[in-house]
C-alpha atoms as a PDB file:
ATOM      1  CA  UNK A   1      16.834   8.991 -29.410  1.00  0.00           C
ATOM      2  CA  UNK A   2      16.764   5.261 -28.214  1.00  0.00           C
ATOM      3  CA  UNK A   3      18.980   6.537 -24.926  1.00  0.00           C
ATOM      4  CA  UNK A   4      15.926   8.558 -24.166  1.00  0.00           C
ATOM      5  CA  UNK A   5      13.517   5.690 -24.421  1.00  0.00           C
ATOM      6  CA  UNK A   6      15.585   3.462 -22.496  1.00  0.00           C
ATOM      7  CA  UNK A   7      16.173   6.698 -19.995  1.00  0.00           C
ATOM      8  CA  UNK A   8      12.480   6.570 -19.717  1.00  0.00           C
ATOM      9  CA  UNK A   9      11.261   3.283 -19.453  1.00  0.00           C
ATOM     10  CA  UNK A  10      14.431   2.997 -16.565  1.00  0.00           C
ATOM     11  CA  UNK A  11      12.370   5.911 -15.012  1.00  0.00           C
ATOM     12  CA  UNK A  12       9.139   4.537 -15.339  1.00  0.00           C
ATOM     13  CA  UNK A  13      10.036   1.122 -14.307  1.00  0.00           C
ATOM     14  CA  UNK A  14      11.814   2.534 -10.592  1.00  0.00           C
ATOM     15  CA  UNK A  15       8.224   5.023 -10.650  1.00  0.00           C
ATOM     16  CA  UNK A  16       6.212   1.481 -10.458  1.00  0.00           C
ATOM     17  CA  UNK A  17       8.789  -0.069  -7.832  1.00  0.00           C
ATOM     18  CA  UNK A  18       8.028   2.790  -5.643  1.00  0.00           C
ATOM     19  CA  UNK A  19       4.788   2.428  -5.942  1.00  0.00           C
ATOM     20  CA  UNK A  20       4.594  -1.031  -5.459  1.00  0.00           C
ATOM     21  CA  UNK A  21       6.877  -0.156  -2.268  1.00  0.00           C
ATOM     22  CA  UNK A  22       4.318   1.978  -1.196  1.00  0.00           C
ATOM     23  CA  UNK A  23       1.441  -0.243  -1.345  1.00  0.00           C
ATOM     24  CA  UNK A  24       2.907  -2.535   0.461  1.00  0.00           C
ATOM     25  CA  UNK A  25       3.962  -0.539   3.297  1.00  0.00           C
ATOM     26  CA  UNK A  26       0.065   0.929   3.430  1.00  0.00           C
ATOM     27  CA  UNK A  27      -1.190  -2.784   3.553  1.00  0.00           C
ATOM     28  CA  UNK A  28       0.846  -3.360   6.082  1.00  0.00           C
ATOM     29  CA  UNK A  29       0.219  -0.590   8.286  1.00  0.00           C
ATOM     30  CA  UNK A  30      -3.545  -1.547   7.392  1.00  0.00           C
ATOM     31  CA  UNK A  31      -3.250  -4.847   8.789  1.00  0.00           C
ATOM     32  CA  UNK A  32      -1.485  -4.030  11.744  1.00  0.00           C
ATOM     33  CA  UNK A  33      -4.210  -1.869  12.427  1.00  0.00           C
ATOM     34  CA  UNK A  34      -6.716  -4.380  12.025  1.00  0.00           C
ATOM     35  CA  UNK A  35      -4.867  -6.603  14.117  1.00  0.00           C
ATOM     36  CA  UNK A  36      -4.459  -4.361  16.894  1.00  0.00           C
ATOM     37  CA  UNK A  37      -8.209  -2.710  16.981  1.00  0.00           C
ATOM     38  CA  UNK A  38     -10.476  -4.871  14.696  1.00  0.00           C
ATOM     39  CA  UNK A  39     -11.945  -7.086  17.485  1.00  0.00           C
ATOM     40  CA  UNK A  40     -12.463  -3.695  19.909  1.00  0.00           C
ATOM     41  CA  UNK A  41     -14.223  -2.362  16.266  1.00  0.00           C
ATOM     42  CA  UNK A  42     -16.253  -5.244  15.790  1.00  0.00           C
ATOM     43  CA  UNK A  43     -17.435  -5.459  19.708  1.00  0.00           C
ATOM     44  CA  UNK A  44     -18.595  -1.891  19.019  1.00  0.00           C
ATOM     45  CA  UNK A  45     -20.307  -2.248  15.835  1.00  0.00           C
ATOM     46  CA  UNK A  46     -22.321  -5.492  17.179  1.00  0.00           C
ATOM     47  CA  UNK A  47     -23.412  -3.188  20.328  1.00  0.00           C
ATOM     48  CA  UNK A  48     -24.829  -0.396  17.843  1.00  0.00           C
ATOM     49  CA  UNK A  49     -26.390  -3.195  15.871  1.00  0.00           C
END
């Protein structure tokens, strides 16, 4: 019984490393996108303004 706890807490702690993984590669495809269109976005939203 206690190998399958520790089999899933093993599991559950590599499901939050991917996660966290994951997140991080969103932010930073988020800011790079910011970065690379954020002024052209900002410009546009000031001329609809």
């Amino acid at each position: 019984m206690e190998n399958v706890k520790e089999f899933h807490n093993a599991e559950q702690q590599k499901n939050e490393a991917n996660e966290a993984e994951n997140f991080d590669v969103f932010i930073k495809a988020m800011v790079q996108a910011v970065e690379k269109y954020g002024r052209f976005v900002l410009q546009e939203l000031d001329c609809v303004a």
